[in-house]
PDB file of N, CA and C in Angstrom:
ATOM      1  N   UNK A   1      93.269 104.365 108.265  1.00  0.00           N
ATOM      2  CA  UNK A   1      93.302 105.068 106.998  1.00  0.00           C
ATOM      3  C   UNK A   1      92.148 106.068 106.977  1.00  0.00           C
ATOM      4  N   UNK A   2      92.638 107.144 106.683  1.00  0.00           N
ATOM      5  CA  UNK A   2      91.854 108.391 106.606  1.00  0.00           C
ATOM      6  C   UNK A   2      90.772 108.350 105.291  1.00  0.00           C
ATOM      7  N   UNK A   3      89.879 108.956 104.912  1.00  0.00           N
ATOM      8  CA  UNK A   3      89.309 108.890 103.354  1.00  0.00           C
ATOM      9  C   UNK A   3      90.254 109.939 102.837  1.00  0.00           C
ATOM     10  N   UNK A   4      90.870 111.017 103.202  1.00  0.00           N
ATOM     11  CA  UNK A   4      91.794 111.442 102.086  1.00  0.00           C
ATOM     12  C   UNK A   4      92.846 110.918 101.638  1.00  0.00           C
ATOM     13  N   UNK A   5      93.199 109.779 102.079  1.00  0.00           N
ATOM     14  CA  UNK A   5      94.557 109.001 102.140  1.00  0.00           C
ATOM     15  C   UNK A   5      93.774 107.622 100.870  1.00  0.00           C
ATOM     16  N   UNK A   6      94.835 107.501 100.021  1.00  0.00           N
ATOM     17  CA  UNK A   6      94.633 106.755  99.068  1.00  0.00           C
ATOM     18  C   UNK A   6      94.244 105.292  99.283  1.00  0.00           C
ATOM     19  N   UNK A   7      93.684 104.670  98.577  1.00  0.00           N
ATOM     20  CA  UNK A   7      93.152 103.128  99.141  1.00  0.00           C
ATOM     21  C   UNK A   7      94.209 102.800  98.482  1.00  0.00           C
ATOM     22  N   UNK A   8      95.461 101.730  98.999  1.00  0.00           N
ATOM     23  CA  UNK A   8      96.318 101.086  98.216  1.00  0.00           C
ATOM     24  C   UNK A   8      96.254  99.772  97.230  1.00  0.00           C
ATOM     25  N   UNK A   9      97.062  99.900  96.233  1.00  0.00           N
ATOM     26  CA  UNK A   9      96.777  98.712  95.364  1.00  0.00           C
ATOM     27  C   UNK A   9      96.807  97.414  94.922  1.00  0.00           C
ATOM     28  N   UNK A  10      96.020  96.670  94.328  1.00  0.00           N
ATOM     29  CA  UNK A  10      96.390  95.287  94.819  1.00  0.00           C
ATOM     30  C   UNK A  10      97.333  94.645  93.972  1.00  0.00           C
ATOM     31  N   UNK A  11      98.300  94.003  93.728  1.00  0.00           N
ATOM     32  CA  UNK A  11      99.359  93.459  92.933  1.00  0.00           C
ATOM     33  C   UNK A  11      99.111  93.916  91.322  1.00  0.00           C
ATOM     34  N   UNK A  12      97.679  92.849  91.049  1.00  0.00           N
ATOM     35  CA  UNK A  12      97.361  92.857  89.881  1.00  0.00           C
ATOM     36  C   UNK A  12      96.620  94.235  89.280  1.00  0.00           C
ATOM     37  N   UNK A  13      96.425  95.224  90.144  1.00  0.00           N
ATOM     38  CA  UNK A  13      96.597  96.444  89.555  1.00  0.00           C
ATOM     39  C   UNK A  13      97.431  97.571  89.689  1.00  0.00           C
ATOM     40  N   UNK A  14      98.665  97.158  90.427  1.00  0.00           N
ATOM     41  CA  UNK A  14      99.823  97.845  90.127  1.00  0.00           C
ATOM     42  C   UNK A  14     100.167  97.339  88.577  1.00  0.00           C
ATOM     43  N   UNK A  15     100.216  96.470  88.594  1.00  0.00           N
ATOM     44  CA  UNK A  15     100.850  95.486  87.592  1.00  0.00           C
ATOM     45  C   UNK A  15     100.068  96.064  86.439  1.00  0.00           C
ATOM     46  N   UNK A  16      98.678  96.091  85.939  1.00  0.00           N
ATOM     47  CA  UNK A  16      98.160  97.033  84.998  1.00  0.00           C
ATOM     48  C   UNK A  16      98.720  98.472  84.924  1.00  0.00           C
ATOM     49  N   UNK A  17      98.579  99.107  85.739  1.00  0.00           N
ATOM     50  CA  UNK A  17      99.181 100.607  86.223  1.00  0.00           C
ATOM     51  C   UNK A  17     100.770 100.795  85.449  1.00  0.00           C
ATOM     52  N   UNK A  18     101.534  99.624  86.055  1.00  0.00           N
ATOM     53  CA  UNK A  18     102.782  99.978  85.262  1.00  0.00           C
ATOM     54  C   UNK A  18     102.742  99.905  83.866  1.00  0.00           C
ATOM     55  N   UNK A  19     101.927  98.878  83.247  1.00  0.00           N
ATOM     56  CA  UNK A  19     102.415  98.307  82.293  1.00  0.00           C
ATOM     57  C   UNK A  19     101.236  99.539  81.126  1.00  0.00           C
ATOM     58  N   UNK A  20     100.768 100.521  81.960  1.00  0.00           N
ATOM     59  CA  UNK A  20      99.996 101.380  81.237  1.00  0.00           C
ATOM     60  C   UNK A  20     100.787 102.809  81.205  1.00  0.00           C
ATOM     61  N   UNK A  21     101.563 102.765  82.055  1.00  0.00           N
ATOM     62  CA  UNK A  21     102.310 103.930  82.521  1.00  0.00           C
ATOM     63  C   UNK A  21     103.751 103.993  81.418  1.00  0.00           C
ATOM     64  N   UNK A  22     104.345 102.821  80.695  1.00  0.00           N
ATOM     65  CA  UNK A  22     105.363 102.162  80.401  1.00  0.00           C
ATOM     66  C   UNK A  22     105.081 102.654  78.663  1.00  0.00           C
ATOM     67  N   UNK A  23     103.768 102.150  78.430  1.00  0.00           N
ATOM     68  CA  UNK A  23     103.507 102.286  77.206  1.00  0.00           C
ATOM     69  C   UNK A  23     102.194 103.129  76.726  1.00  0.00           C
ATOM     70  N   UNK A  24     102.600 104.438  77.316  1.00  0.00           N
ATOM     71  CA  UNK A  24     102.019 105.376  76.667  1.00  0.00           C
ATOM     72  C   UNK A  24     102.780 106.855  76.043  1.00  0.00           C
ATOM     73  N   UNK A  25     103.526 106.447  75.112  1.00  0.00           N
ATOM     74  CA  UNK A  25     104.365 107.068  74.416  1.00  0.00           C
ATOM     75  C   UNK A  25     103.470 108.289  73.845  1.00  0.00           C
ATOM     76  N   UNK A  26     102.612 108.218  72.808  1.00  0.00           N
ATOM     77  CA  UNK A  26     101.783 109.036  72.504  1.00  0.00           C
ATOM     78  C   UNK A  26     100.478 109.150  72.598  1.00  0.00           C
ATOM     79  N   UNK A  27      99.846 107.899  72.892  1.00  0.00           N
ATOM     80  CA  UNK A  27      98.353 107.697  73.641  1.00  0.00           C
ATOM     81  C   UNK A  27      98.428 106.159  74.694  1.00  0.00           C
ATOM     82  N   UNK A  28      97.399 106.106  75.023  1.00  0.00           N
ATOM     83  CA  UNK A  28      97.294 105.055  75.988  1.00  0.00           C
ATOM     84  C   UNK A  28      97.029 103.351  74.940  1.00  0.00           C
ATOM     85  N   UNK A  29      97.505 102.397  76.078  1.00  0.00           N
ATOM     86  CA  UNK A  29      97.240 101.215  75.364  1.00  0.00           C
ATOM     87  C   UNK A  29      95.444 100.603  75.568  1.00  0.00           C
ATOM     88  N   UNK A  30      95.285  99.711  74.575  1.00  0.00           N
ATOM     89  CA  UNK A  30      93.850  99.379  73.985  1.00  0.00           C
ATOM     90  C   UNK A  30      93.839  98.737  75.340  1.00  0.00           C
ATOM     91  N   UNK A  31      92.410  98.340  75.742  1.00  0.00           N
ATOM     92  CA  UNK A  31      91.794  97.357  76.439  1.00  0.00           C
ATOM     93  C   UNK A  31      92.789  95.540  76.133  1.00  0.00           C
ATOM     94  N   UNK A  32      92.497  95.709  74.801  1.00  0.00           N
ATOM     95  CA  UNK A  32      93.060  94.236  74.263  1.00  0.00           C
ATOM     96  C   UNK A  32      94.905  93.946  74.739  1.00  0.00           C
ATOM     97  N   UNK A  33      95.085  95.328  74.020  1.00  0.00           N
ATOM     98  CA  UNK A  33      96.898  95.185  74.657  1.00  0.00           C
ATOM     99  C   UNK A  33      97.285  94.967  75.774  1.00  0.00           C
ATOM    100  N   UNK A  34      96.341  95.789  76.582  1.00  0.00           N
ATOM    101  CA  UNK A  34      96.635  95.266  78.158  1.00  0.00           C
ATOM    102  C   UNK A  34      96.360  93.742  78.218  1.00  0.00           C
ATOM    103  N   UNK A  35      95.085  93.356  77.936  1.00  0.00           N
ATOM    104  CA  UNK A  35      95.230  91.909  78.584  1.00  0.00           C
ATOM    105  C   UNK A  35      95.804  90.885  77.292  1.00  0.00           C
ATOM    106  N   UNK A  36      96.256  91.231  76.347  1.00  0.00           N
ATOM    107  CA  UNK A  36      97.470  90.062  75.722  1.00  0.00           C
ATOM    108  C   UNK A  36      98.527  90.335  76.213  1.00  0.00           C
ATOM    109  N   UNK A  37      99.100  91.559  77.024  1.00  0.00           N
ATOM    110  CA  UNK A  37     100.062  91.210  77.262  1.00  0.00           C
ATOM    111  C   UNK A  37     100.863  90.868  79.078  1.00  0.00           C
ATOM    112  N   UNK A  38      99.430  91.234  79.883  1.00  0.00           N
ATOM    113  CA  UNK A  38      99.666  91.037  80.876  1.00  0.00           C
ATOM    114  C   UNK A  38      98.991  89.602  81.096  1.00  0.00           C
ATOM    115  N   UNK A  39      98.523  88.978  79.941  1.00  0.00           N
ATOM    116  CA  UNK A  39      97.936  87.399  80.007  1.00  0.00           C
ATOM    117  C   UNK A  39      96.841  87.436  80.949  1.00  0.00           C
ATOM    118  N   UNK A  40      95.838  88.240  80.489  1.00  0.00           N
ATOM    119  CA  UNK A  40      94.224  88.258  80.594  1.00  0.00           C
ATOM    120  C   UNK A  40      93.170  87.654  80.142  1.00  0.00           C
ATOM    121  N   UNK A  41      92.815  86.626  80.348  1.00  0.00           N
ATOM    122  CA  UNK A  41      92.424  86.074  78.768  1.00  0.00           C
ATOM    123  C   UNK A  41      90.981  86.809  78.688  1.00  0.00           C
ATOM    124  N   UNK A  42      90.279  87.152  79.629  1.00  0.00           N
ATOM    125  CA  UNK A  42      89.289  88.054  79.675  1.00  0.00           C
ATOM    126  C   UNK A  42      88.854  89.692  79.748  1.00  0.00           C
ATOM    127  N   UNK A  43      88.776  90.298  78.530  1.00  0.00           N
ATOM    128  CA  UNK A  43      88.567  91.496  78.564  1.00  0.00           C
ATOM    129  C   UNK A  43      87.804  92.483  79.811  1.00  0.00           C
ATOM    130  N   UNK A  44      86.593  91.483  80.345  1.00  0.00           N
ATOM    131  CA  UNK A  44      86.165  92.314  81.102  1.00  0.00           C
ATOM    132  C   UNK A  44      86.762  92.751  82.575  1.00  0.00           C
ATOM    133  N   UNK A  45      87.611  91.533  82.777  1.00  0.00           N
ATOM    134  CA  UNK A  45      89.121  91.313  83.858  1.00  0.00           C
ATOM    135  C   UNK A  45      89.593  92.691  83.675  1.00  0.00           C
ATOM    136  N   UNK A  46      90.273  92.828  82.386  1.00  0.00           N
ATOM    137  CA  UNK A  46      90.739  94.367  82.455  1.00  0.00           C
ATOM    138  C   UNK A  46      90.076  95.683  83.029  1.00  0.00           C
ATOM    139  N   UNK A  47      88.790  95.539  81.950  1.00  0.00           N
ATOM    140  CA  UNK A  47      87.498  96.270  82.402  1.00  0.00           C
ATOM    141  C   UNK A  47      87.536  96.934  84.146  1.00  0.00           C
ATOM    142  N   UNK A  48      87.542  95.737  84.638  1.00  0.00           N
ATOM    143  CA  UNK A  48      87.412  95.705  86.151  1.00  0.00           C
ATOM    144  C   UNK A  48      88.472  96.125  87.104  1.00  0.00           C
ATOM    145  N   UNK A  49      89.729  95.903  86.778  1.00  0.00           N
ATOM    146  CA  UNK A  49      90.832  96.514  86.859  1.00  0.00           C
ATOM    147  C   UNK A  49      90.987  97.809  86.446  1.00  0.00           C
ATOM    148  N   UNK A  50      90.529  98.881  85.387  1.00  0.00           N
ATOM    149  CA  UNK A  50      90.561  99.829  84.872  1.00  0.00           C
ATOM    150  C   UNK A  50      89.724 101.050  86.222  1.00  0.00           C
ATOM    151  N   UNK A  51      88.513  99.798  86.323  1.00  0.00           N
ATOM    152  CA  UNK A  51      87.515 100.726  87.013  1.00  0.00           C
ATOM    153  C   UNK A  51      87.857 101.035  88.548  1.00  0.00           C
ATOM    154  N   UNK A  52      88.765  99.460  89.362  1.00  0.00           N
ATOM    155  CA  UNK A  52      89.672  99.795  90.446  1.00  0.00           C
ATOM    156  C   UNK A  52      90.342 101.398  90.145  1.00  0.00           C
ATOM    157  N   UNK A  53      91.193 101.271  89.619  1.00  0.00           N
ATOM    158  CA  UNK A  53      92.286 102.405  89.167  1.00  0.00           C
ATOM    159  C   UNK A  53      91.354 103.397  89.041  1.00  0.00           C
ATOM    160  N   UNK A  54      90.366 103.372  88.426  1.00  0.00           N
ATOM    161  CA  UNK A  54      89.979 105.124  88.378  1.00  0.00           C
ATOM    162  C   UNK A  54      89.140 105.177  89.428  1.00  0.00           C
ATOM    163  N   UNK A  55      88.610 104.319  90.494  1.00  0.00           N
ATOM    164  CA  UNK A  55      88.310 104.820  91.926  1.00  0.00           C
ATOM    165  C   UNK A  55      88.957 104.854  93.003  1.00  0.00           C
ATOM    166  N   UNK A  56      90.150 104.427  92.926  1.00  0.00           N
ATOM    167  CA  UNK A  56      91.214 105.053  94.003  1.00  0.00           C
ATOM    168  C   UNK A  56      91.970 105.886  93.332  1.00  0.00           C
ATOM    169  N   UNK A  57      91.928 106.897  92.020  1.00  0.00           N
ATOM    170  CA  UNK A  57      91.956 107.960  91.631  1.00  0.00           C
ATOM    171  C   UNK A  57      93.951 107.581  90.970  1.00  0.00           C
ATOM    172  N   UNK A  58      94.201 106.351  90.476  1.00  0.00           N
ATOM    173  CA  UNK A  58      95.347 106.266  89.593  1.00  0.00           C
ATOM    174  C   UNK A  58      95.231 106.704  88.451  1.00  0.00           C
ATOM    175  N   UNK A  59      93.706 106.428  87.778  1.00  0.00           N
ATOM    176  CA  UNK A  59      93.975 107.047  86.290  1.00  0.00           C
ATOM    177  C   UNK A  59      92.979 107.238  86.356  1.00  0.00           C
ATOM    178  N   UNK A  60      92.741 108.604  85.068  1.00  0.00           N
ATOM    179  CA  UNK A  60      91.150 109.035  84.743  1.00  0.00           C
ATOM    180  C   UNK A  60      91.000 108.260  83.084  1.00  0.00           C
ATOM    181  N   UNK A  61      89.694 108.364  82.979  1.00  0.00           N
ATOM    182  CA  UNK A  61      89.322 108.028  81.453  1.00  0.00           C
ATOM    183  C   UNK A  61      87.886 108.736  81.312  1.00  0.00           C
ATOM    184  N   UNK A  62      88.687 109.126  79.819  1.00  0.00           N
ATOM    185  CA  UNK A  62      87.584 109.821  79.274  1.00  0.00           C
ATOM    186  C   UNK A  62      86.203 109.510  78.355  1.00  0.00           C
ATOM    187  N   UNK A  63      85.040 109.472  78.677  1.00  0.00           N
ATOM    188  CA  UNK A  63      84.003 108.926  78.007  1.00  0.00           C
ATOM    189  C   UNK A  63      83.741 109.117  76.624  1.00  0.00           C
ATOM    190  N   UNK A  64      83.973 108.351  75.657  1.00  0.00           N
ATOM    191  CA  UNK A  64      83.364 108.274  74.347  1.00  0.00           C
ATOM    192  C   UNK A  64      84.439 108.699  73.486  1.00  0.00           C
ATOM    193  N   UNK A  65      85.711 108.150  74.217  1.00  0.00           N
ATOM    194  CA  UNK A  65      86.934 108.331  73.576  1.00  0.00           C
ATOM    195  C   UNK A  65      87.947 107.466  73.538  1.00  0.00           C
ATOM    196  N   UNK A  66      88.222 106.454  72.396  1.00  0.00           N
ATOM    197  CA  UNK A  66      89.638 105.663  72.469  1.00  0.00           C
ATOM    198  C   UNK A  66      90.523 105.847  72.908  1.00  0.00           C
ATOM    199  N   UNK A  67      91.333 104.761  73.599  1.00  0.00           N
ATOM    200  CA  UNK A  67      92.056 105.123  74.103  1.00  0.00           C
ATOM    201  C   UNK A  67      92.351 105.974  75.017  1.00  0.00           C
ATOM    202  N   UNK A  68      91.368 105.848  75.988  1.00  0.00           N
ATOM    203  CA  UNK A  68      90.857 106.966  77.422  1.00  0.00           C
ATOM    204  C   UNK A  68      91.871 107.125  78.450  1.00  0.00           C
ATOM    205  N   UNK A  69      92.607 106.387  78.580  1.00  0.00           N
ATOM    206  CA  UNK A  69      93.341 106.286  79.510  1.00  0.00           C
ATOM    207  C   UNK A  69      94.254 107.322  80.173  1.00  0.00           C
ATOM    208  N   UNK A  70      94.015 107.800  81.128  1.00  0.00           N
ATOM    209  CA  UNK A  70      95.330 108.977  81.489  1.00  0.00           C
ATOM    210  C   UNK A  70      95.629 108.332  82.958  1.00  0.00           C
ATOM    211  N   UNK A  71      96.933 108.543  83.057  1.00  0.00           N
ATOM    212  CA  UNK A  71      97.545 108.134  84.458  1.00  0.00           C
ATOM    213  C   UNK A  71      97.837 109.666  85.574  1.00  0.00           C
ATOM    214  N   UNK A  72      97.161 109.401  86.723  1.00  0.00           N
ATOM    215  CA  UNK A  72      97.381 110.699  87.387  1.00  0.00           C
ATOM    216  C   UNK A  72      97.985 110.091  88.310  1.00  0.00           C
ATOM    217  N   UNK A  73      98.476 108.990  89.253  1.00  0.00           N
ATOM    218  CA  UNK A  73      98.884 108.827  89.969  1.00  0.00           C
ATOM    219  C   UNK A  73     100.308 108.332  89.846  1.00  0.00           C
TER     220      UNK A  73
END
C-alpha cells in the first residue's frame, strides 16, 4: 500500500460511515444518535471512531460546529 492509496476500514467504522451517510438528510447525526443506535454505550467509542474516519480522509468535521459531520468518501 502506497501512502496515496487509502488506509481501509475496519467493520465497525464502515458500519458508523454508513449509518452516517444514511441519515444525513439535512445535517449530520449527533454524537449520541450514532451510538444509541449503532449500540455504543460509550460516547467516547464514537469519538474515536469519528477521528479514524477523518484520518483516512472518509469524513471531514468542522470545529466549533454541531453537527460537524461531512462525508467525503
Amino acid at each position: 500500500m502506497t501512502d496515496a492509496e487509502p488506509k481501509p476500514l475496519t467493520a465497525r467504522q464502515a458500519e458508523v460511515l454508513e449509518f452516517i451517510r444514511g441519515n444525513m438528510a439535512y445535517y449530520s447525526p449527533t454524537v449520541r444518535q450514532i451510538a444509541k443506535e449503532l449500540g455504543i454505550a460509550n460516547h467516547n467509542a464514537v469519538f474515536h471512531h469519528l477521528n479514524a474516519l477523518e484520518k483516512k480522509g472518509a469524513i471531514r468535521r468542522i470545529p466549533g460546529k454541531s453537527r460537524n459531520i461531512e462525508v467525503i468518501a
